[in-house]
PDB file of N, CA and C in Angstrom:
ATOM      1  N   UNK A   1       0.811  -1.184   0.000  1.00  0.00           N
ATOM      2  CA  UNK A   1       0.000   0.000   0.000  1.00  0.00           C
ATOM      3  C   UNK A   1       0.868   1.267   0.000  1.00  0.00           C
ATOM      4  N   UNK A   2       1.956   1.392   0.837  1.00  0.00           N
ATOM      5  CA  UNK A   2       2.490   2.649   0.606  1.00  0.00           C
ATOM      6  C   UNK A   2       3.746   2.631  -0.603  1.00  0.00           C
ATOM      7  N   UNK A   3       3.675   1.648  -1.097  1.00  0.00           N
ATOM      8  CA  UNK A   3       4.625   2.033  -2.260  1.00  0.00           C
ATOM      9  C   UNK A   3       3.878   2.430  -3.435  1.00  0.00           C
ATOM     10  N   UNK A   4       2.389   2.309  -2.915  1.00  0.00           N
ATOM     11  CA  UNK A   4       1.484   3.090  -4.638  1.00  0.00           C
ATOM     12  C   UNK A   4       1.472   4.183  -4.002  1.00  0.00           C
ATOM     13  N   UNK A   5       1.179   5.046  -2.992  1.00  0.00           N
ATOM     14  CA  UNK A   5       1.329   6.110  -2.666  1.00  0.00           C
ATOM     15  C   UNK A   5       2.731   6.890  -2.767  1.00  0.00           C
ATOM     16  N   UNK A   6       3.648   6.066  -2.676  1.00  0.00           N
ATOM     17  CA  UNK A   6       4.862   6.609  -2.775  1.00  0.00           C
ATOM     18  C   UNK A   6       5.098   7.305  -4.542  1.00  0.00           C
ATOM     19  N   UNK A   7       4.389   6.037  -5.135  1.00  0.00           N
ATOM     20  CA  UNK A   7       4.385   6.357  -6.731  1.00  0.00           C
ATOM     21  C   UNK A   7       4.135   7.339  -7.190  1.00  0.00           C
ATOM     22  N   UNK A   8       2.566   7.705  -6.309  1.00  0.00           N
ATOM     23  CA  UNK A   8       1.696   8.936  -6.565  1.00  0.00           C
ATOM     24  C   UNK A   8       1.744  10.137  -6.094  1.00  0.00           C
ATOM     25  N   UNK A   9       2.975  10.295  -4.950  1.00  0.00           N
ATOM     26  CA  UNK A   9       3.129  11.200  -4.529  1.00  0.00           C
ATOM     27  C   UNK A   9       4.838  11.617  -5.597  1.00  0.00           C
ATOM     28  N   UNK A  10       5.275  10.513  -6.036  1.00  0.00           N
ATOM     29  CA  UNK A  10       6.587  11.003  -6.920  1.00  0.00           C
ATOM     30  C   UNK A  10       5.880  11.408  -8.109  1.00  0.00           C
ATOM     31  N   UNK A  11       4.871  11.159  -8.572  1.00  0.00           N
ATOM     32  CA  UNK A  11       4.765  11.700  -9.731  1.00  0.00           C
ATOM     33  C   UNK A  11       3.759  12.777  -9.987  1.00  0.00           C
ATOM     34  N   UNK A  12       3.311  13.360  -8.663  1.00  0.00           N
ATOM     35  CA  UNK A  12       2.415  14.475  -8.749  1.00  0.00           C
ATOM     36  C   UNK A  12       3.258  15.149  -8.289  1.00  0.00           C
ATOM     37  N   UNK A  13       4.698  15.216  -7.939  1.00  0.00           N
ATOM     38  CA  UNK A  13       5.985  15.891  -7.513  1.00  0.00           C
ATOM     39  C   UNK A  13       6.418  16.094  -8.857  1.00  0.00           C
ATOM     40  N   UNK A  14       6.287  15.386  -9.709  1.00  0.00           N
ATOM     41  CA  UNK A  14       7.291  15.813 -11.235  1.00  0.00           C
ATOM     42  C   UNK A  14       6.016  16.308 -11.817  1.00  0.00           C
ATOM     43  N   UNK A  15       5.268  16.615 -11.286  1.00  0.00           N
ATOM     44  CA  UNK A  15       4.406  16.934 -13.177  1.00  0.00           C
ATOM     45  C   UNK A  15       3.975  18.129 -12.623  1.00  0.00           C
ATOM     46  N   UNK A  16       3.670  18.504 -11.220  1.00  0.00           N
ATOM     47  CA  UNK A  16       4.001  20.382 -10.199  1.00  0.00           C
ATOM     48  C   UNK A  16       5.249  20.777 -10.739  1.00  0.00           C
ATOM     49  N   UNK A  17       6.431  20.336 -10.252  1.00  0.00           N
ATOM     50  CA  UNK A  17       7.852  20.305 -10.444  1.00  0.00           C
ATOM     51  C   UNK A  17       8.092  21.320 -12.033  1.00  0.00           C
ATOM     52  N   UNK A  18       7.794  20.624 -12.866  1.00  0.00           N
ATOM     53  CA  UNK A  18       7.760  20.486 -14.494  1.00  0.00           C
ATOM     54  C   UNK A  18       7.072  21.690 -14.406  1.00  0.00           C
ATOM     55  N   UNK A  19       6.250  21.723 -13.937  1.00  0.00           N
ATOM     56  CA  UNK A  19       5.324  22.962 -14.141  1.00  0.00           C
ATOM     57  C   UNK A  19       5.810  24.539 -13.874  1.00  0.00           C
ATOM     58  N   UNK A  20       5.814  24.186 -12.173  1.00  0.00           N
ATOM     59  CA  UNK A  20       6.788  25.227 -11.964  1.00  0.00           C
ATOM     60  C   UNK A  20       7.722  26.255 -12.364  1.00  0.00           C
ATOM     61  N   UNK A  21       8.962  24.954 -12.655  1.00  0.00           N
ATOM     62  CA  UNK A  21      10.078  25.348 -13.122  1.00  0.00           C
ATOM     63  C   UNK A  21       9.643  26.467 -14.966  1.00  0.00           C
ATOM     64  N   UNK A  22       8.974  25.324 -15.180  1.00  0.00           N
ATOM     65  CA  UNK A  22       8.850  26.316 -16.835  1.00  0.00           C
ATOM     66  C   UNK A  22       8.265  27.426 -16.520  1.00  0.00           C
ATOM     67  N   UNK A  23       7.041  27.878 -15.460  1.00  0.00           N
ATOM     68  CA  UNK A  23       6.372  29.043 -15.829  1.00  0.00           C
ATOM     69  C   UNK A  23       6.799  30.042 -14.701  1.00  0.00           C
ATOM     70  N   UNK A  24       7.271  29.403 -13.102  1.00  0.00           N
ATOM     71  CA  UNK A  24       7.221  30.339 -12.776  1.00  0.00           C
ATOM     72  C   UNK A  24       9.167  31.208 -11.740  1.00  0.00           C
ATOM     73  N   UNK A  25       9.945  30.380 -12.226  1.00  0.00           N
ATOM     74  CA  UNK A  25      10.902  30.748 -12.314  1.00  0.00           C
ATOM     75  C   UNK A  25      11.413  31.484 -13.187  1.00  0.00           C
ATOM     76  N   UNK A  26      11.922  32.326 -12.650  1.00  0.00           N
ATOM     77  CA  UNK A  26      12.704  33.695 -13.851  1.00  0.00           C
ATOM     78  C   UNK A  26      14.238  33.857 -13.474  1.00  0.00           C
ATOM     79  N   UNK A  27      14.694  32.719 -13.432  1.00  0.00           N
ATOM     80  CA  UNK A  27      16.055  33.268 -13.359  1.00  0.00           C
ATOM     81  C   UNK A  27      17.014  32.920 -14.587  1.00  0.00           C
ATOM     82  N   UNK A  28      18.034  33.626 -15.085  1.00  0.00           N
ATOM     83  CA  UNK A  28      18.275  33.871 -16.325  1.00  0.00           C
ATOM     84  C   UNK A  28      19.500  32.472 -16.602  1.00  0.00           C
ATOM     85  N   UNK A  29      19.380  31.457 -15.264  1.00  0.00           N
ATOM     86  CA  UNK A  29      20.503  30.799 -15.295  1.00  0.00           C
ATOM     87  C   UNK A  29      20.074  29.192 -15.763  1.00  0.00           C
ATOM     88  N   UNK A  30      18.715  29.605 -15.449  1.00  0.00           N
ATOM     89  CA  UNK A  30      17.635  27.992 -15.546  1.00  0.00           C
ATOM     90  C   UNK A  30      17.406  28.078 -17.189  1.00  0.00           C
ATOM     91  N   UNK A  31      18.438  26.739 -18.264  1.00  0.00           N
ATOM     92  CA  UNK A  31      18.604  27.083 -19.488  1.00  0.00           C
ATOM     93  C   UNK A  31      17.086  26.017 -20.034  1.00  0.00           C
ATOM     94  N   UNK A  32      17.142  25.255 -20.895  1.00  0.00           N
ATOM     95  CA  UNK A  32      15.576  24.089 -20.913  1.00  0.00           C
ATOM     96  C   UNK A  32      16.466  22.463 -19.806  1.00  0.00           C
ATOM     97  N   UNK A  33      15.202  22.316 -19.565  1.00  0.00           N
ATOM     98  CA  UNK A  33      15.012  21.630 -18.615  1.00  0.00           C
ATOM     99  C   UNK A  33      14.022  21.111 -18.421  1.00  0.00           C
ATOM    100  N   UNK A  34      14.128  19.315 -18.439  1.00  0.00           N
ATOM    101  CA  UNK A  34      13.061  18.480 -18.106  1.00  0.00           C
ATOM    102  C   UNK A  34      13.183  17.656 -17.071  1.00  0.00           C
ATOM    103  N   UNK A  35      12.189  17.399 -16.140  1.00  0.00           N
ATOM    104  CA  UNK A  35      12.354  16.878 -14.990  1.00  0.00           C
ATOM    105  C   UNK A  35      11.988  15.508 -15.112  1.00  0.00           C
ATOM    106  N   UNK A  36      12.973  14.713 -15.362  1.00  0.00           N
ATOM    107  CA  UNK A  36      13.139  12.954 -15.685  1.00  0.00           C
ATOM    108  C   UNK A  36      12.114  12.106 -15.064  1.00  0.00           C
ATOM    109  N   UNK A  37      12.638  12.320 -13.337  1.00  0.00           N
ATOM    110  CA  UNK A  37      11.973  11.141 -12.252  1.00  0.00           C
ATOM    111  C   UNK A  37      12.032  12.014 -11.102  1.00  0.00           C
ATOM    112  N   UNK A  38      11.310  11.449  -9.957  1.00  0.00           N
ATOM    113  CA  UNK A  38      11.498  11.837  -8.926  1.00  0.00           C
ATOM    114  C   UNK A  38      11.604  10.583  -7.930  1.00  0.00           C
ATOM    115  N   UNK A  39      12.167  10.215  -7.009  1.00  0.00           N
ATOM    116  CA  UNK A  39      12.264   9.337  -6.188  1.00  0.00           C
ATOM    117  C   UNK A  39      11.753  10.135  -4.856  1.00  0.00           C
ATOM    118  N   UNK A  40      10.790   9.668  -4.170  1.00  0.00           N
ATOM    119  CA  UNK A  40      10.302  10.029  -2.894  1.00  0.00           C
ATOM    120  C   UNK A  40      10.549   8.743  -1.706  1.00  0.00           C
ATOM    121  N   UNK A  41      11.735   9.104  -0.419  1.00  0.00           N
ATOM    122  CA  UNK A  41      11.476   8.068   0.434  1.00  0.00           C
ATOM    123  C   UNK A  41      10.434   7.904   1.050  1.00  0.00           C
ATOM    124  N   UNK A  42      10.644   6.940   1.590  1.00  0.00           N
ATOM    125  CA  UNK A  42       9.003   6.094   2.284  1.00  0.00           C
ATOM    126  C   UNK A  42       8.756   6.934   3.553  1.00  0.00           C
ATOM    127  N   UNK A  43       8.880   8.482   3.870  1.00  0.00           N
ATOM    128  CA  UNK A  43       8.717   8.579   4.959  1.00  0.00           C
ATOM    129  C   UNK A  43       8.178  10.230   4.472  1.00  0.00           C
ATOM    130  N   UNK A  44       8.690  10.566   3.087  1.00  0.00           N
ATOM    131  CA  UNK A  44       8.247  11.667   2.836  1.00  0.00           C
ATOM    132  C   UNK A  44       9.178  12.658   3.498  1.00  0.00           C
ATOM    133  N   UNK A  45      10.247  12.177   3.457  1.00  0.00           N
ATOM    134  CA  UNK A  45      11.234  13.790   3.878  1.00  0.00           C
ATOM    135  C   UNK A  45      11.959  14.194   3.038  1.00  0.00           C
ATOM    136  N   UNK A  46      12.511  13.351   2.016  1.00  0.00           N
ATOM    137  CA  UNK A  46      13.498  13.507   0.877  1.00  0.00           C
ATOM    138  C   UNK A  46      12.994  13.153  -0.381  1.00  0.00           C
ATOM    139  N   UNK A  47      13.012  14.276  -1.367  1.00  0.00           N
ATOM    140  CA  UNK A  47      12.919  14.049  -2.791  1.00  0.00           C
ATOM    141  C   UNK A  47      13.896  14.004  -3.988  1.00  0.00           C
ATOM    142  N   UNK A  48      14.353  12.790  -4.422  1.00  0.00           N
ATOM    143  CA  UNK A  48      15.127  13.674  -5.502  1.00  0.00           C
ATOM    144  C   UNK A  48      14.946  13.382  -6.604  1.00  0.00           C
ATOM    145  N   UNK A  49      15.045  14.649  -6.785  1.00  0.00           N
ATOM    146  CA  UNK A  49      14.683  14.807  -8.279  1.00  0.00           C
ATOM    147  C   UNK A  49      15.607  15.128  -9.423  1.00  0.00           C
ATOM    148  N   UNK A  50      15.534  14.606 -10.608  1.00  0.00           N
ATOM    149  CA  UNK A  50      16.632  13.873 -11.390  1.00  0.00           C
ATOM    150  C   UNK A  50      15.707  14.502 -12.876  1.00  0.00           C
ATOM    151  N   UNK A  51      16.982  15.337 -13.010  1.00  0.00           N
ATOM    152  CA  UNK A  51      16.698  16.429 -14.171  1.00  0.00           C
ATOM    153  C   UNK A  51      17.658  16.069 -15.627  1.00  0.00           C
ATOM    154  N   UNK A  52      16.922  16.597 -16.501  1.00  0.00           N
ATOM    155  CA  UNK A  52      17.626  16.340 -17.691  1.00  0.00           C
ATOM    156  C   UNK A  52      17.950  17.827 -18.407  1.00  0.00           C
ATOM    157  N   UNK A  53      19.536  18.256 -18.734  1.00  0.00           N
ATOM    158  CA  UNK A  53      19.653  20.240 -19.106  1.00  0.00           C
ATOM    159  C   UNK A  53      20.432  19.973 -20.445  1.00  0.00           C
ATOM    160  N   UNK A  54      19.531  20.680 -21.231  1.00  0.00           N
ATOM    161  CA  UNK A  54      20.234  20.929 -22.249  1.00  0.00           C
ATOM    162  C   UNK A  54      21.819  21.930 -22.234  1.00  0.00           C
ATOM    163  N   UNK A  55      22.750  21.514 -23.019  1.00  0.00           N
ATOM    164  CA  UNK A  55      23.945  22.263 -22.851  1.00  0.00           C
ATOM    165  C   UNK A  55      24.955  21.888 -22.245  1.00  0.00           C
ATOM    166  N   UNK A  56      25.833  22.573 -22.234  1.00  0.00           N
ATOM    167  CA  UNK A  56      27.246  22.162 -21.798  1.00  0.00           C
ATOM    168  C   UNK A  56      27.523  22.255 -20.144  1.00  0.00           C
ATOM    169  N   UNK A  57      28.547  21.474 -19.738  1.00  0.00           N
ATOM    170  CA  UNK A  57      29.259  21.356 -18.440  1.00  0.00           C
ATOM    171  C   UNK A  57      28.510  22.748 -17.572  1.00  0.00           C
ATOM    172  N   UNK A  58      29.183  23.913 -17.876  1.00  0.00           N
ATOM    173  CA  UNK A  58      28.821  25.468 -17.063  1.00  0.00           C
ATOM    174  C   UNK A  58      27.281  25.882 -17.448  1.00  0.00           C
ATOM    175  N   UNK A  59      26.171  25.310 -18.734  1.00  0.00           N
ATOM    176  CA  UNK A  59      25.328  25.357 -18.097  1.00  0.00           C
ATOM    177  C   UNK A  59      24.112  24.463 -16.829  1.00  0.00           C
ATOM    178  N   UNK A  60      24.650  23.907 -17.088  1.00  0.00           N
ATOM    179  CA  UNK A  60      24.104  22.440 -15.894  1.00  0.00           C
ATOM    180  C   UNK A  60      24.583  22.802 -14.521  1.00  0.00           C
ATOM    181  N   UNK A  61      25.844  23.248 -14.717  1.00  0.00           N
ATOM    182  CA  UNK A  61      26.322  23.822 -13.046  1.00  0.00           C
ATOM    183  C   UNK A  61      25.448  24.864 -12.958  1.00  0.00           C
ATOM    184  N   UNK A  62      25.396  25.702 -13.311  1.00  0.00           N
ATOM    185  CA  UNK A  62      24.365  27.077 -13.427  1.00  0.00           C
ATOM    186  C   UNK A  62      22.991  26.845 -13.183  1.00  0.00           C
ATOM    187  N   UNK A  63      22.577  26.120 -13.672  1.00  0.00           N
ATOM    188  CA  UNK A  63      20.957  25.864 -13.842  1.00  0.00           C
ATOM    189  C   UNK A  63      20.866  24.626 -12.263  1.00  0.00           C
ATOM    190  N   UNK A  64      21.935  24.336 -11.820  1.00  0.00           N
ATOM    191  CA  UNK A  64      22.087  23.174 -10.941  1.00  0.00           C
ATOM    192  C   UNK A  64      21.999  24.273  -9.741  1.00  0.00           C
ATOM    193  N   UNK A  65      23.017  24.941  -9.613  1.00  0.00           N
ATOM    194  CA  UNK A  65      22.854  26.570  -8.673  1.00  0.00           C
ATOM    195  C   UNK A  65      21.659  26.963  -8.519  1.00  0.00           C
ATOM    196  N   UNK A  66      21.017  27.661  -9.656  1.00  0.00           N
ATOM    197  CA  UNK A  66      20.167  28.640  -9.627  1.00  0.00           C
ATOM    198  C   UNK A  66      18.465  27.338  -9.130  1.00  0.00           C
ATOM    199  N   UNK A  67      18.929  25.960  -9.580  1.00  0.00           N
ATOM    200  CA  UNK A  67      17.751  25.198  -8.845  1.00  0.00           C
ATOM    201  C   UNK A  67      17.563  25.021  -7.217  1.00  0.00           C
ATOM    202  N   UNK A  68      19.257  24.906  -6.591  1.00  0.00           N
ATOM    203  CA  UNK A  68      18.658  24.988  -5.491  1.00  0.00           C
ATOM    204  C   UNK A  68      18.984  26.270  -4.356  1.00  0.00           C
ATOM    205  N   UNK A  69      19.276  27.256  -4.872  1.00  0.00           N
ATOM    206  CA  UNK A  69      18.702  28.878  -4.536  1.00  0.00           C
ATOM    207  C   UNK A  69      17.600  28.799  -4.727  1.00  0.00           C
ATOM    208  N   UNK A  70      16.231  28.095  -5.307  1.00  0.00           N
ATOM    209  CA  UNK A  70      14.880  28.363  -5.676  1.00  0.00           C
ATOM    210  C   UNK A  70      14.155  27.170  -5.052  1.00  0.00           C
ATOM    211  N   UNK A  71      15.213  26.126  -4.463  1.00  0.00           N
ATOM    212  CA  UNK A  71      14.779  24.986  -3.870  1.00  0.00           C
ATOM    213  C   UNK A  71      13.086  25.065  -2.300  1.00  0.00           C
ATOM    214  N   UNK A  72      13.552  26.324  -1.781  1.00  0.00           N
ATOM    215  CA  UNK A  72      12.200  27.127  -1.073  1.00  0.00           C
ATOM    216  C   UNK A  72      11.484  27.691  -1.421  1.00  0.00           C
ATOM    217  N   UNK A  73      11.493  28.244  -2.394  1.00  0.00           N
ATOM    218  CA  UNK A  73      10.301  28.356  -3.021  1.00  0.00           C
ATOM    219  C   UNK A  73       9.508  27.228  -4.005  1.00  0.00           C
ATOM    220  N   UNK A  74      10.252  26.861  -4.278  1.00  0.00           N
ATOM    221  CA  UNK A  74       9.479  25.307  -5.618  1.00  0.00           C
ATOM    222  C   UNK A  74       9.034  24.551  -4.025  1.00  0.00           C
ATOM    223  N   UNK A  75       9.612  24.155  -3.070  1.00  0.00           N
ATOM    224  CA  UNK A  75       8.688  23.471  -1.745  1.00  0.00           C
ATOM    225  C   UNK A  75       7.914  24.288  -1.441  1.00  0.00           C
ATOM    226  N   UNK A  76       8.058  25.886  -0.967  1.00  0.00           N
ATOM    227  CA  UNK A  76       6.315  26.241  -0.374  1.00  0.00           C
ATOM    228  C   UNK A  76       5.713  26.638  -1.497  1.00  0.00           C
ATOM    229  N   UNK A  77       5.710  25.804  -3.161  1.00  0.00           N
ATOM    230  CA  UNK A  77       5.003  26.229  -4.596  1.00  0.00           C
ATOM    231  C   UNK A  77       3.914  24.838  -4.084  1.00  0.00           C
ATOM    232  N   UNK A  78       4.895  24.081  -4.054  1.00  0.00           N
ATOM    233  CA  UNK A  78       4.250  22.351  -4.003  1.00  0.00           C
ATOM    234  C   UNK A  78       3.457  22.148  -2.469  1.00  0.00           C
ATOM    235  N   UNK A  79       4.017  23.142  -1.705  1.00  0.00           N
ATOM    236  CA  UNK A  79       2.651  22.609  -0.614  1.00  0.00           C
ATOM    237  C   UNK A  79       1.891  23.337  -0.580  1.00  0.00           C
ATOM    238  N   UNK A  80       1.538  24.550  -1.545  1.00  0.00           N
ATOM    239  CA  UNK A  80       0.217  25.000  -1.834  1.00  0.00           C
ATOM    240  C   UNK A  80      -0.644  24.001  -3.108  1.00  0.00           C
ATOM    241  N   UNK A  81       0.127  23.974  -3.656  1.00  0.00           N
ATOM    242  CA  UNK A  81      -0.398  22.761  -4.523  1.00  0.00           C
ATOM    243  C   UNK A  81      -0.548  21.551  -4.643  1.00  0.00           C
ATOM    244  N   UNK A  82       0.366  20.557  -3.486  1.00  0.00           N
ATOM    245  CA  UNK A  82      -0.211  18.933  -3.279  1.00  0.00           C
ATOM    246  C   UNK A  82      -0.377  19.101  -1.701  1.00  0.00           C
ATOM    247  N   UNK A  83      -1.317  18.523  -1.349  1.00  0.00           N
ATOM    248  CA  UNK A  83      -1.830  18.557   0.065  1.00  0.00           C
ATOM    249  C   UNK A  83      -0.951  17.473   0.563  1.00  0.00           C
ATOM    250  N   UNK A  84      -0.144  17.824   1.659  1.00  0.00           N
ATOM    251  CA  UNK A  84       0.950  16.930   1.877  1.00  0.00           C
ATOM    252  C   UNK A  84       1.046  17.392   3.298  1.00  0.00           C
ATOM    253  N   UNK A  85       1.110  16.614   4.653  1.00  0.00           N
ATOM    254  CA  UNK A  85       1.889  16.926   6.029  1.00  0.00           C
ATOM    255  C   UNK A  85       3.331  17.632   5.957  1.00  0.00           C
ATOM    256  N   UNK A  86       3.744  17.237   5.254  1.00  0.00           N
ATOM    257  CA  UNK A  86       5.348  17.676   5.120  1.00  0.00           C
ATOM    258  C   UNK A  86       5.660  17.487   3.952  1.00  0.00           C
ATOM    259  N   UNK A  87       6.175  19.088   3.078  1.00  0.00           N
ATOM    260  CA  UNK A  87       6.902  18.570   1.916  1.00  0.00           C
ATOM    261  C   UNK A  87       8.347  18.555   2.089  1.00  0.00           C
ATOM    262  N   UNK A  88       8.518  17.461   1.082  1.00  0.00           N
ATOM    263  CA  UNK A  88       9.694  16.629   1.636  1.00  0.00           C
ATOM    264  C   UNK A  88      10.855  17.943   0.710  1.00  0.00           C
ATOM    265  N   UNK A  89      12.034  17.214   1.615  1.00  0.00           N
ATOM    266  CA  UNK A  89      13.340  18.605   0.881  1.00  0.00           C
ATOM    267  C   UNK A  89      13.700  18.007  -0.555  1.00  0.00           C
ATOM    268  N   UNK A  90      14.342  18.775  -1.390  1.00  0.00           N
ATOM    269  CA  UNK A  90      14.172  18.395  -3.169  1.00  0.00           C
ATOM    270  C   UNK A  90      15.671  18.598  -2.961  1.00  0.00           C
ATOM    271  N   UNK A  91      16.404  17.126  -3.748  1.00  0.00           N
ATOM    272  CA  UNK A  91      17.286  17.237  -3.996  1.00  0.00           C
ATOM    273  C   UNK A  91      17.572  17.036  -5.197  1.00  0.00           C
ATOM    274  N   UNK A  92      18.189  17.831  -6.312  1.00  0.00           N
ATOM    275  CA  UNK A  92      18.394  18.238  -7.292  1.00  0.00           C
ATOM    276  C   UNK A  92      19.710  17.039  -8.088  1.00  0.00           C
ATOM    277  N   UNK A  93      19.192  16.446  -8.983  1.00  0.00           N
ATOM    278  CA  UNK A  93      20.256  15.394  -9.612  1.00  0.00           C
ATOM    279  C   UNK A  93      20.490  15.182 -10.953  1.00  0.00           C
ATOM    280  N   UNK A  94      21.112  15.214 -11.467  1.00  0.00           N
ATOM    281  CA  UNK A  94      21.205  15.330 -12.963  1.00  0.00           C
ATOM    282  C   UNK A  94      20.816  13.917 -13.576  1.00  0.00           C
ATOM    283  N   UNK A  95      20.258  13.745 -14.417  1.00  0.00           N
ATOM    284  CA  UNK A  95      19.601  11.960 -15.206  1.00  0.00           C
ATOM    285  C   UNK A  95      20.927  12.225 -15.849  1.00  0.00           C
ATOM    286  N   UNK A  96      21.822  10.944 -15.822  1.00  0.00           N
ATOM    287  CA  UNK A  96      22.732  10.951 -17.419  1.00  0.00           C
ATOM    288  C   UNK A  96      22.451   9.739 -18.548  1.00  0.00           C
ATOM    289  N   UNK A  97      21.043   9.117 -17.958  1.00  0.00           N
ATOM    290  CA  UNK A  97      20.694   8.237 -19.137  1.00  0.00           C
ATOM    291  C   UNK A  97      20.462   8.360 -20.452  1.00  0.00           C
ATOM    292  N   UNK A  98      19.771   9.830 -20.355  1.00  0.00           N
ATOM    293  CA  UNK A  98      19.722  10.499 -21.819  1.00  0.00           C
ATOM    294  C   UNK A  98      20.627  10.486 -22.371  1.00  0.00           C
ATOM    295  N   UNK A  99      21.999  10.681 -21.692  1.00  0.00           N
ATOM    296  CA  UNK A  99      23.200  11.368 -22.955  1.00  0.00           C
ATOM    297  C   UNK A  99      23.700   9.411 -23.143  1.00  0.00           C
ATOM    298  N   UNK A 100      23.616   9.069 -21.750  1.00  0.00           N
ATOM    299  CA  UNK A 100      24.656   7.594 -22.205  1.00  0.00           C
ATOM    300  C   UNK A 100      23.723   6.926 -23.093  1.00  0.00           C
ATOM    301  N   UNK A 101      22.566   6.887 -23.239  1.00  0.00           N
ATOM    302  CA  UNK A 101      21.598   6.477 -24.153  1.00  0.00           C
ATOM    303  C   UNK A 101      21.951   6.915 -26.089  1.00  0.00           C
ATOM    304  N   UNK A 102      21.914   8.559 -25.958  1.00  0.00           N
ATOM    305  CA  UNK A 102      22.722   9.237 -27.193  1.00  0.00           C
ATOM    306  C   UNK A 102      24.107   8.468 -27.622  1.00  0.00           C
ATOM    307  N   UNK A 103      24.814   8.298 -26.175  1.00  0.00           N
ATOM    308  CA  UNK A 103      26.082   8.134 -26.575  1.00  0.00           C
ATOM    309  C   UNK A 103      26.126   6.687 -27.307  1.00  0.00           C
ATOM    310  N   UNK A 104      25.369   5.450 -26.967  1.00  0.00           N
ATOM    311  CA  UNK A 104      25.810   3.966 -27.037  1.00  0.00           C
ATOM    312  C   UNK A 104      25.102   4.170 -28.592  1.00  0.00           C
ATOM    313  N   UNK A 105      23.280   4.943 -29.080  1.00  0.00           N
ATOM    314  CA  UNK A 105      23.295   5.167 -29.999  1.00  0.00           C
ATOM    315  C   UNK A 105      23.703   5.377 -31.249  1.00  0.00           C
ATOM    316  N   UNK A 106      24.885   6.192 -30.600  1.00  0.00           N
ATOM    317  CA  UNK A 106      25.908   7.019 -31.745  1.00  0.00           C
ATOM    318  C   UNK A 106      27.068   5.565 -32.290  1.00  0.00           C
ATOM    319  N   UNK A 107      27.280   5.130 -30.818  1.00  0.00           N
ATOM    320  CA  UNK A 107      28.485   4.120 -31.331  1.00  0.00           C
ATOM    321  C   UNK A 107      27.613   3.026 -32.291  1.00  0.00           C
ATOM    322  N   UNK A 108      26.684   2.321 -31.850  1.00  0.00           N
ATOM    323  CA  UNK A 108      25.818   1.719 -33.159  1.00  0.00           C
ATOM    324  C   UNK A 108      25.948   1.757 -34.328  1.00  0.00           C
ATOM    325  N   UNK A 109      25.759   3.046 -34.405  1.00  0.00           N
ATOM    326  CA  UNK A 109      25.683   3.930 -35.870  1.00  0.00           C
ATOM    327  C   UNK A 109      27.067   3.655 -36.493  1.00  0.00           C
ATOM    328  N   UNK A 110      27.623   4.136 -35.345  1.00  0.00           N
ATOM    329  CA  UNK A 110      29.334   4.004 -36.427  1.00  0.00           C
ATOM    330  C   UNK A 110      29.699   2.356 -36.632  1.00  0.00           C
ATOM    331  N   UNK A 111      29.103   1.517 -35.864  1.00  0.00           N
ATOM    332  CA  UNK A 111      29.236   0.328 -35.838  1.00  0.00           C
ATOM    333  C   UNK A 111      28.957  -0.476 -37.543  1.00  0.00           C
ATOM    334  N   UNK A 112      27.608  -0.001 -37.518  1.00  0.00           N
ATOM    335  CA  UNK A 112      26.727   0.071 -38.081  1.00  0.00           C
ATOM    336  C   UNK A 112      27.278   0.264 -39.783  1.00  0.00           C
ATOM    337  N   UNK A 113      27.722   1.384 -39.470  1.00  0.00           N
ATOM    338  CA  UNK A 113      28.639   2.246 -40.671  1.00  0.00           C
ATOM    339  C   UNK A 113      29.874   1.940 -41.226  1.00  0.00           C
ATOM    340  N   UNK A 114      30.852   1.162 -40.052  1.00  0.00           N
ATOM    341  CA  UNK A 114      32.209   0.510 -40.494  1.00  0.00           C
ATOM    342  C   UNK A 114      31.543  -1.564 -41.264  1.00  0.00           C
ATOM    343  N   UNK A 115      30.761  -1.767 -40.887  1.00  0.00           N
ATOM    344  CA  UNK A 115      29.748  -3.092 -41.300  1.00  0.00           C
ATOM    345  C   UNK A 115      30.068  -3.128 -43.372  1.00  0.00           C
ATOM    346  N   UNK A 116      28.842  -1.535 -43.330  1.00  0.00           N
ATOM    347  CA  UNK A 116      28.647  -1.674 -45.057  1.00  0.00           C
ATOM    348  C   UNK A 116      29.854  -1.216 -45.771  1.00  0.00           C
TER     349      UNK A 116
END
């Protein structure tokens, strides 16, 4: 029972989250950005959340900064918006499945390409 709640509380955390971030942050450091997954422990104190940033090394550090300088406000965004005892603290993580995904892709290709 509480691991479907756990589900439902991680994923009404990413799809607020997602929301958020696109409309109501203005800082000039947050470049595009999609919010992958969220993992919520079973107790509801810790979130992390596991982002995907377009761009290079210094913008990911940047946009990694400027996420958790905004980390209090995106929590008192989400406990006006999911009815929760405690929102849990957001810890900010980069997904690198996307790129190692791109990357094994790419080698395929050349695989692929030295073949014909």
């Amino acid at each position: 029972m509480a691991k479907i709640r756990t589900g439902r509380v991680s994923e009404q955390i990413k799809k607020e989250l997602s929301q958020l971030i696109q409309t109501e942050l203005k800082d000039p450091r947050i470049g595009f950005i999609t919010v992958t997954g969220v993992d919520v422990t079973n107790d509801f104190s810790q979130a992390k959340v596991y982002l995907s940033v377009l761009g290079d090394e210094d913008q990911k550090a940047g946009t990694l900064k400027a996420l958790e300088k905004a980390s209090g406000f995106l929590r008192s965004e989400l406990g006006k918006r999911i009815r929760l005892r405690h929102v849990p603290e957001l810890i900010f993580k980069f997904d690198e499945s996307i790129a190692y995904g791109s990357r094994i892709e790419k080698l395929l290709g050349e695989i692929e390409r030295e073949e014909d």
